[in-house]
N, C-alpha and C. Protein backbone atom coordinates (compact mmCIF):
# COMPACT_ATOMS: atom_id res chain seq x y z
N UNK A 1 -10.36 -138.29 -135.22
CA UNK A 1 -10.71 -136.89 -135.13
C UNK A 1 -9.92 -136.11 -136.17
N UNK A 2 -10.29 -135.13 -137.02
CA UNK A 2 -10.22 -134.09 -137.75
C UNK A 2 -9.50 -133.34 -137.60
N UNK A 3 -8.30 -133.09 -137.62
CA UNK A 3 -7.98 -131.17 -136.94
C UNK A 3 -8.24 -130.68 -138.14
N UNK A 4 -8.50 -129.11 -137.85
CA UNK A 4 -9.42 -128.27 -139.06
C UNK A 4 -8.67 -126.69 -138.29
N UNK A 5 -8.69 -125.92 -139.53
CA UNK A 5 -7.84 -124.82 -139.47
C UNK A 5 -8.81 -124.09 -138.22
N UNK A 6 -10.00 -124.46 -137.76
CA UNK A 6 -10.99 -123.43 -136.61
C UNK A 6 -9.96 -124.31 -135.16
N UNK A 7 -9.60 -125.19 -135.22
CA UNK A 7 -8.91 -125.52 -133.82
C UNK A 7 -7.34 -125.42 -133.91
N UNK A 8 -6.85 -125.17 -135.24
CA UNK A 8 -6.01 -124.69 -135.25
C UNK A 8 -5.54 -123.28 -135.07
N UNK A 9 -6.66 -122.15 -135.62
CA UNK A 9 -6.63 -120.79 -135.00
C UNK A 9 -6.81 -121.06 -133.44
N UNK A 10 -7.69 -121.84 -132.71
CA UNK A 10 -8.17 -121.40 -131.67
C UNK A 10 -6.70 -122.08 -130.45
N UNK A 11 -6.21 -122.78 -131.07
CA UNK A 11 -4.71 -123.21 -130.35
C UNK A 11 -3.44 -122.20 -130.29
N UNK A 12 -3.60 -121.72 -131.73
CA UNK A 12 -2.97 -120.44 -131.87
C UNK A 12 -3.20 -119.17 -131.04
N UNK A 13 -4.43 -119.14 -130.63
CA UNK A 13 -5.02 -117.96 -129.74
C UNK A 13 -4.80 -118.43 -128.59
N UNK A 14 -4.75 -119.17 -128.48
CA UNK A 14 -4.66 -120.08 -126.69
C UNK A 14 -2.89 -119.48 -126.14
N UNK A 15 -2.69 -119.76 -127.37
CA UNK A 15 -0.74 -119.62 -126.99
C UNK A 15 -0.08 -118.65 -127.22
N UNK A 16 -1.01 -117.37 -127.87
CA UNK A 16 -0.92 -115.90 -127.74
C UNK A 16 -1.04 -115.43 -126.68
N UNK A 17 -2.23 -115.78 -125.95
CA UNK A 17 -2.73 -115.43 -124.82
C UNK A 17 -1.94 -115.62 -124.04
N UNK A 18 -1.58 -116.88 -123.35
CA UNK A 18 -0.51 -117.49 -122.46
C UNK A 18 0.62 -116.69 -122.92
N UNK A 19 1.61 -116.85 -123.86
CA UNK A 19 2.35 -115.57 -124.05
C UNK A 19 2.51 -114.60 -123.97
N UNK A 20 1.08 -113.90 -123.99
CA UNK A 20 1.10 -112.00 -123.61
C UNK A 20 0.60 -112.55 -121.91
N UNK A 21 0.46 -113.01 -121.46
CA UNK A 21 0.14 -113.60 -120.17
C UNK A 21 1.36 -113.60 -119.18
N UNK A 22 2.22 -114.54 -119.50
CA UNK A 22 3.58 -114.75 -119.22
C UNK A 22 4.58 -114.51 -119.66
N UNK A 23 4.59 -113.68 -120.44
CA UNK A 23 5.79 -112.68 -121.07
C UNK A 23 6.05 -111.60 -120.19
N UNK A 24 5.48 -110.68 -119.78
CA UNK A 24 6.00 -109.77 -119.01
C UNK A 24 6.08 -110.36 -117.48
N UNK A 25 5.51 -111.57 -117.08
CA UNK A 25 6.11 -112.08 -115.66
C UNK A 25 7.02 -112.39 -115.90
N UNK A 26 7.63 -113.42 -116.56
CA UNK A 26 8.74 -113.60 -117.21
C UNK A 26 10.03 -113.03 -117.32
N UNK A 27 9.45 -111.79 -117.82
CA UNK A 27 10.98 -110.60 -118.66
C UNK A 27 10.89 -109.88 -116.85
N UNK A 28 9.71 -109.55 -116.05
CA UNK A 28 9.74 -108.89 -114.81
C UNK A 28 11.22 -109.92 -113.98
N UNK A 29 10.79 -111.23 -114.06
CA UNK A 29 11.90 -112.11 -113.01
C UNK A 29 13.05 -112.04 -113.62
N UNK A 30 13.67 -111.94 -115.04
CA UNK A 30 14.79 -112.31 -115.73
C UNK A 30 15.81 -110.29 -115.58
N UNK A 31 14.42 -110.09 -115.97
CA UNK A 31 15.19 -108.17 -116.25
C UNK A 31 15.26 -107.08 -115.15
N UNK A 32 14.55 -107.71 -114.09
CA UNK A 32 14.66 -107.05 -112.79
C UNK A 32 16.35 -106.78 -111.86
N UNK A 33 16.34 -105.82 -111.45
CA UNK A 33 17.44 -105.75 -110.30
C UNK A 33 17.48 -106.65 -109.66
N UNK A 34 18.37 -107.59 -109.20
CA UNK A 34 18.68 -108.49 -108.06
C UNK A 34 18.94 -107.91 -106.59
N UNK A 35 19.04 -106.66 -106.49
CA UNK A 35 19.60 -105.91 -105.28
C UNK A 35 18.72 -106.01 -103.78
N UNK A 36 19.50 -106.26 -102.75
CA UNK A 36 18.39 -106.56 -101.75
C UNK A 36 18.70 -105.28 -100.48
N UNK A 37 17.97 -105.21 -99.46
CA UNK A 37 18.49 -104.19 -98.48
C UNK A 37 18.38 -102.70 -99.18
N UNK A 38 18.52 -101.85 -97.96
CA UNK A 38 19.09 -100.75 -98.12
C UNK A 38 17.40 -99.89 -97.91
N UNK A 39 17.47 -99.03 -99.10
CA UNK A 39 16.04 -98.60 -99.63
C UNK A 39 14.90 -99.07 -100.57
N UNK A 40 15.90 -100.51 -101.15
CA UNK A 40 14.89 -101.14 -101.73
C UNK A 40 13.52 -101.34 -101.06
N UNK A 41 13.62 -101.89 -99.96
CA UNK A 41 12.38 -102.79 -99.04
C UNK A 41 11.80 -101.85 -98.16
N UNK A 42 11.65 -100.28 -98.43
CA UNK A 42 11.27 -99.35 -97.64
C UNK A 42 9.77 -99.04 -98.62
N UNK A 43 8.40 -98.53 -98.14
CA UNK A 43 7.48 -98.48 -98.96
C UNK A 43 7.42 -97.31 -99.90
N UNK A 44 7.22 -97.33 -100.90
CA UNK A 44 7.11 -96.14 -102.24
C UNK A 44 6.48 -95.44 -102.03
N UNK A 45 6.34 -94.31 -102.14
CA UNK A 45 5.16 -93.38 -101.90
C UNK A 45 5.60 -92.38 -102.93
N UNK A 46 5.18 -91.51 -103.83
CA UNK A 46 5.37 -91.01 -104.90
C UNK A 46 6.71 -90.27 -104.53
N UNK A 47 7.84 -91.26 -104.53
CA UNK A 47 9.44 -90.28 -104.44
C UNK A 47 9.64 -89.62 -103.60
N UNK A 48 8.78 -89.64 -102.17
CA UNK A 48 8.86 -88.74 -100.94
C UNK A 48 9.47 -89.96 -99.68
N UNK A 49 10.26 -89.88 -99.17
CA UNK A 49 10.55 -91.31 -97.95
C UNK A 49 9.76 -91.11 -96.81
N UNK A 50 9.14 -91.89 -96.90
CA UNK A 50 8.60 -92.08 -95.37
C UNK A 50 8.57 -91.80 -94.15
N UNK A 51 8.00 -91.46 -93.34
CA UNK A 51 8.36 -90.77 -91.93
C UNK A 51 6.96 -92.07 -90.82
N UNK A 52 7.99 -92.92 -90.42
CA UNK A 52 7.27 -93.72 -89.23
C UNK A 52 6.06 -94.87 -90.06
N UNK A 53 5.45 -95.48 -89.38
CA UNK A 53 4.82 -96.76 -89.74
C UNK A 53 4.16 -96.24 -90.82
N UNK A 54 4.22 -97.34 -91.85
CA UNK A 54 3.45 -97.49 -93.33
C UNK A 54 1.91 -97.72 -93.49
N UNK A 55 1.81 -98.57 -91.94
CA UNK A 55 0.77 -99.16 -91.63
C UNK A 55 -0.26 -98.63 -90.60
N UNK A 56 -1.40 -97.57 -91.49
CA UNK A 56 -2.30 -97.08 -90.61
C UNK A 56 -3.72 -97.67 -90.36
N UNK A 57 -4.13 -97.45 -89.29
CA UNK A 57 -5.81 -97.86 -88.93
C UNK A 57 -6.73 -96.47 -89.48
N UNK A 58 -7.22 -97.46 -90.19
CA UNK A 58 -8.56 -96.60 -90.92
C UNK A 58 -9.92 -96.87 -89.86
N UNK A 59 -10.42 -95.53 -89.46
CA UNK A 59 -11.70 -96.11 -89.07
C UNK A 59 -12.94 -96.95 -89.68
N UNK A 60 -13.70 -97.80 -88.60
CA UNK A 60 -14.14 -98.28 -89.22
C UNK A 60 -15.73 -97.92 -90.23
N UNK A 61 -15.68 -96.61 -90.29
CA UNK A 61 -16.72 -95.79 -90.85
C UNK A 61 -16.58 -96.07 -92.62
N UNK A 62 -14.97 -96.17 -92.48
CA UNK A 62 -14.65 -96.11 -94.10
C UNK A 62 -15.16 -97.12 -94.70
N UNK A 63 -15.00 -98.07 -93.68
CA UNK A 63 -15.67 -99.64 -94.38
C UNK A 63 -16.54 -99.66 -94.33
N UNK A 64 -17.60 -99.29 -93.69
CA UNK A 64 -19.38 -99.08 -93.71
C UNK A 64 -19.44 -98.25 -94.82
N UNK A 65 -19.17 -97.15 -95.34
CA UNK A 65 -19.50 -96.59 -96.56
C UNK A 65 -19.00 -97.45 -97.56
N UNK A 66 -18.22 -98.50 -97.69
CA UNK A 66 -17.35 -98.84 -98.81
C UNK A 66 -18.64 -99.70 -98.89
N UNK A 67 -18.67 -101.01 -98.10
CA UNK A 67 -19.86 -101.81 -98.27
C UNK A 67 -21.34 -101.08 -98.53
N UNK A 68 -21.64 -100.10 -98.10
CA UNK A 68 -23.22 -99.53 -98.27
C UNK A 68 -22.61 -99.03 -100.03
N UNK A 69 -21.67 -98.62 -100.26
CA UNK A 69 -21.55 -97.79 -101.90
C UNK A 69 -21.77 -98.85 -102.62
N UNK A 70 -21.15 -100.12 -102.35
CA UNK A 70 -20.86 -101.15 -103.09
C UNK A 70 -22.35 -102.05 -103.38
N UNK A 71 -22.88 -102.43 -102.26
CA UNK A 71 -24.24 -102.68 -102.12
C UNK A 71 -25.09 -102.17 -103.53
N UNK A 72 -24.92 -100.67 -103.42
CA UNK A 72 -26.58 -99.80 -104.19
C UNK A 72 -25.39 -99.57 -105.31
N UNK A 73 -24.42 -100.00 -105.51
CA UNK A 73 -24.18 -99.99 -107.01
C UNK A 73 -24.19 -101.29 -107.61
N UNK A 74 -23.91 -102.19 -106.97
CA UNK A 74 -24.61 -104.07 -107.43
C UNK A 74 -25.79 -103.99 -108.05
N UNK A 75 -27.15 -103.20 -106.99
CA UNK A 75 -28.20 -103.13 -107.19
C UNK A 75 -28.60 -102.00 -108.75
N UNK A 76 -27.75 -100.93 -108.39
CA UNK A 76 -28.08 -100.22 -109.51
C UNK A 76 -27.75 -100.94 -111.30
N UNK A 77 -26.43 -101.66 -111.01
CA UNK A 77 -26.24 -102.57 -112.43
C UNK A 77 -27.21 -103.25 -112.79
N UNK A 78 -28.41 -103.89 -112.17
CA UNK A 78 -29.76 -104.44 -112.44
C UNK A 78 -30.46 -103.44 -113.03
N UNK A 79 -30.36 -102.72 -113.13
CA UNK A 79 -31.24 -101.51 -113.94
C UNK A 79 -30.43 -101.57 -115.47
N UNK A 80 -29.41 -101.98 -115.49
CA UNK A 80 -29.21 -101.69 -117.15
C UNK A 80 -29.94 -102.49 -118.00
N UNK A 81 -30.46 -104.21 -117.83
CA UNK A 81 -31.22 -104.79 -118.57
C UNK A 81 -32.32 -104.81 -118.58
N UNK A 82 -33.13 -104.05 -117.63
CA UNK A 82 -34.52 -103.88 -118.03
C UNK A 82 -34.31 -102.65 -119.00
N UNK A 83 -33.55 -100.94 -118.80
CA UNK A 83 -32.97 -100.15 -119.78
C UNK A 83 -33.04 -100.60 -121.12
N UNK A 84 -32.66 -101.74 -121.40
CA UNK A 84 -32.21 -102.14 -122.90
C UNK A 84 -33.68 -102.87 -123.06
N UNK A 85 -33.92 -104.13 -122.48
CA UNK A 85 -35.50 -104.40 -122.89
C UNK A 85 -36.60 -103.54 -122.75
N UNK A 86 -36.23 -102.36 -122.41
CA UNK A 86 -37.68 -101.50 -122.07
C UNK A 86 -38.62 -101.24 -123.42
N UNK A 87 -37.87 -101.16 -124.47
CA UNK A 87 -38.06 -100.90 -126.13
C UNK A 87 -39.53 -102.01 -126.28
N UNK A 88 -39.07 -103.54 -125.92
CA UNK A 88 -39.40 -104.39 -126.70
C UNK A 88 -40.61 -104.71 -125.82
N UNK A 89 -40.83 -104.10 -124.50
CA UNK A 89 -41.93 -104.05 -123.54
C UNK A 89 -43.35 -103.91 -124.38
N UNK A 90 -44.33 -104.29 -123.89
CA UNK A 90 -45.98 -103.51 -124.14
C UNK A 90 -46.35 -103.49 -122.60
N UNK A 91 -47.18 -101.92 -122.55
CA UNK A 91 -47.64 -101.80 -120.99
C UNK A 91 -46.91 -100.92 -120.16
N UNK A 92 -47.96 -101.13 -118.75
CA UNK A 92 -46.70 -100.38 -118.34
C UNK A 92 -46.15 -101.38 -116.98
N UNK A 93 -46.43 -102.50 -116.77
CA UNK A 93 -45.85 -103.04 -116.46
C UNK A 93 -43.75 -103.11 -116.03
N UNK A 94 -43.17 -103.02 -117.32
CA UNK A 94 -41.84 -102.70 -116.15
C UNK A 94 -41.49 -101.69 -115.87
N UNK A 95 -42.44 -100.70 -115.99
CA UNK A 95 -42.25 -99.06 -115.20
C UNK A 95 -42.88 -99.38 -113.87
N UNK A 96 -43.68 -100.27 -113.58
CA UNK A 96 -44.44 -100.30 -112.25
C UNK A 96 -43.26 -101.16 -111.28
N UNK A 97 -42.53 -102.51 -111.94
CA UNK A 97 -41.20 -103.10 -111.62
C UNK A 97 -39.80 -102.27 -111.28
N UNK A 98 -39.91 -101.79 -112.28
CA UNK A 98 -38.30 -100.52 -112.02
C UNK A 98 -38.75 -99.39 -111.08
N UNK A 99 -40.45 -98.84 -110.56
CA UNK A 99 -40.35 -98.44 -109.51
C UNK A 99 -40.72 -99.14 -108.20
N UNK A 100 -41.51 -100.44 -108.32
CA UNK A 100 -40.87 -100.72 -107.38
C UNK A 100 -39.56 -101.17 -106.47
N UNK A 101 -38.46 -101.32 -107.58
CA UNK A 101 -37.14 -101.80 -106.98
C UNK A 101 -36.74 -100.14 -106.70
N UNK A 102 -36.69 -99.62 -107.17
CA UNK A 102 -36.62 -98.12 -106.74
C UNK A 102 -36.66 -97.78 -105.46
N UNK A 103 -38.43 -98.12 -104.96
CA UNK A 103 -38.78 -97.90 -103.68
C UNK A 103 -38.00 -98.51 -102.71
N UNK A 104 -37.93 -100.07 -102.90
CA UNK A 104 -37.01 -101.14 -102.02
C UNK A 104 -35.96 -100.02 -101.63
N UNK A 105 -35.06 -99.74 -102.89
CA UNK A 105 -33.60 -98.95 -102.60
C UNK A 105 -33.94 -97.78 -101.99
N UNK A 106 -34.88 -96.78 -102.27
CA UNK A 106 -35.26 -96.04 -101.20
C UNK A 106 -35.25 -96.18 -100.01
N UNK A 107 -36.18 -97.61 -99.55
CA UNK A 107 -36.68 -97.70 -97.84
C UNK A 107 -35.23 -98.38 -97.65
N UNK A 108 -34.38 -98.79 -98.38
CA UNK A 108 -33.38 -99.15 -97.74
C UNK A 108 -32.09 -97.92 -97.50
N UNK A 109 -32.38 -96.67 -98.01
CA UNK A 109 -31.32 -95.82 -97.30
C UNK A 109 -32.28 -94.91 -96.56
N UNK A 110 -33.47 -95.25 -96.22
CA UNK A 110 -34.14 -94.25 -95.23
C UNK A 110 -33.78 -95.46 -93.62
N UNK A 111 -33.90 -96.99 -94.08
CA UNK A 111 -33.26 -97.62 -92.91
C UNK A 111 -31.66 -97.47 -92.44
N UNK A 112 -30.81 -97.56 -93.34
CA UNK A 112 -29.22 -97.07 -93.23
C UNK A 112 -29.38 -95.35 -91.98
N UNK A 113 -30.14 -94.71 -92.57
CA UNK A 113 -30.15 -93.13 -92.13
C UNK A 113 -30.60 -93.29 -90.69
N UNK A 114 -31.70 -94.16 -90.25
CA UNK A 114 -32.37 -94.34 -89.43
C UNK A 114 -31.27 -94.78 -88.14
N UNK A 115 -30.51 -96.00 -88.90
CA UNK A 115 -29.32 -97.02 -88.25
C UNK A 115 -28.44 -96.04 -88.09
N UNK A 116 -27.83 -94.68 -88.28
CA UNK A 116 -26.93 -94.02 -87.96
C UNK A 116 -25.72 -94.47 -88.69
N UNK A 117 -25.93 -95.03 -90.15
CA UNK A 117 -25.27 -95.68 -90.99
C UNK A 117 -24.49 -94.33 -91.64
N UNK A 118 -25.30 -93.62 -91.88
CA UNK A 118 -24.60 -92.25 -92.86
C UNK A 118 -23.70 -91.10 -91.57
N UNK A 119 -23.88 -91.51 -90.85
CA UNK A 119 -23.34 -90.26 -89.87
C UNK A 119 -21.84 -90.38 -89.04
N UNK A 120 -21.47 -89.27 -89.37
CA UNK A 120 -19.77 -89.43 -89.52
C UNK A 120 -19.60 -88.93 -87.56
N UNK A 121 -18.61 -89.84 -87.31
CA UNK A 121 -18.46 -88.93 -85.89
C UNK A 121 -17.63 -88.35 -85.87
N UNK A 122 -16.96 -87.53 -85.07
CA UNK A 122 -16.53 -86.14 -84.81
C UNK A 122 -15.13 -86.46 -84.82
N UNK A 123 -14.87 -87.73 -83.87
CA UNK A 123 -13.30 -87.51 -83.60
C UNK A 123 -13.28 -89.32 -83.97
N UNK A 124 -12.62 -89.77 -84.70
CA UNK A 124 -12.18 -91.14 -84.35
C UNK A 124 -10.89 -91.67 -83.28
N UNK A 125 -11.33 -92.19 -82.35
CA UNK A 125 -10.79 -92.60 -81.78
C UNK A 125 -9.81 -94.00 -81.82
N UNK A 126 -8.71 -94.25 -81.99
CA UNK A 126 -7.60 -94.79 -82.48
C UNK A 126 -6.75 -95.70 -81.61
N UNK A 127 -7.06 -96.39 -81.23
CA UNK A 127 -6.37 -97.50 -79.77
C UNK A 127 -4.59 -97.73 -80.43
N UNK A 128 -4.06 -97.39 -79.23
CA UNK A 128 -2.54 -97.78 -79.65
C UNK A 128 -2.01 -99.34 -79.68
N UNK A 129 -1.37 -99.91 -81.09
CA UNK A 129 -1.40 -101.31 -80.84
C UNK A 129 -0.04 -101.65 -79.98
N UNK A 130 -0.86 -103.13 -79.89
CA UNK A 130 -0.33 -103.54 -78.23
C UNK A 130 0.97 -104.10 -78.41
């Protein structure tokens, strides 16, 4: 086998990478404070200390919107490559495609609305842990 200056750049790039990779984990373990206790191990919050548990319950509404946002923006990133091939189209063919996925995403937040998916309740109620 050959070595040739293209696998020699590309070894060179390999071990840049790994270097800007593991260089600052690195200099983080070597250049860090060793100090343990005290206020170290208390949680950060922008320079204000804490008052009582770090650790709150989010209702679970937040996570139904997180997954439904996340969902119809997956779906919406499928719209950028028909966008870019639309040019090279004849017809009207992927205008009849891009509305029907349209519609889909439609009947699917008229079902969410239906499911009581969008509707916030009044008071969340918060069980004390055991």
């Amino acid at each position: 086998m050959v070595f040739t200056w293209l696998q020699a750049a590309l070894l060179i790039f390999i071990a840049a990478g790994l270097a800007f990779a593991a260089g600052p984990l690195l200099g983080s373990i070597l250049l860090a404070p060793k100090a343990v206790g005290g206020a170290i191990g208390e949680p950060f919050e922008c320079g204000i200390p804490t008052h009582g548990s770090s650790l709150t319950r989010f209702g679970i509404n937040y996570y139904f919107y997180a997954i439904v946002f996340l969902a119809f923006e997956v779906d919406i990133l499928y719209l950028f490559p028909v966008a870019t091939w639309f040019n090279h189209s004849v017809g009207f063919a992927p205008v009849w495609k891009i509305l029907v996925f349209l519609g889909v995403l439609g009947l699917a937040v008229v079902y969410f609305q239906r499911k009581g998916v969008f509707e916030w309740p009044r008071r969340i109620q918060i069980s004390p842990r055991p």
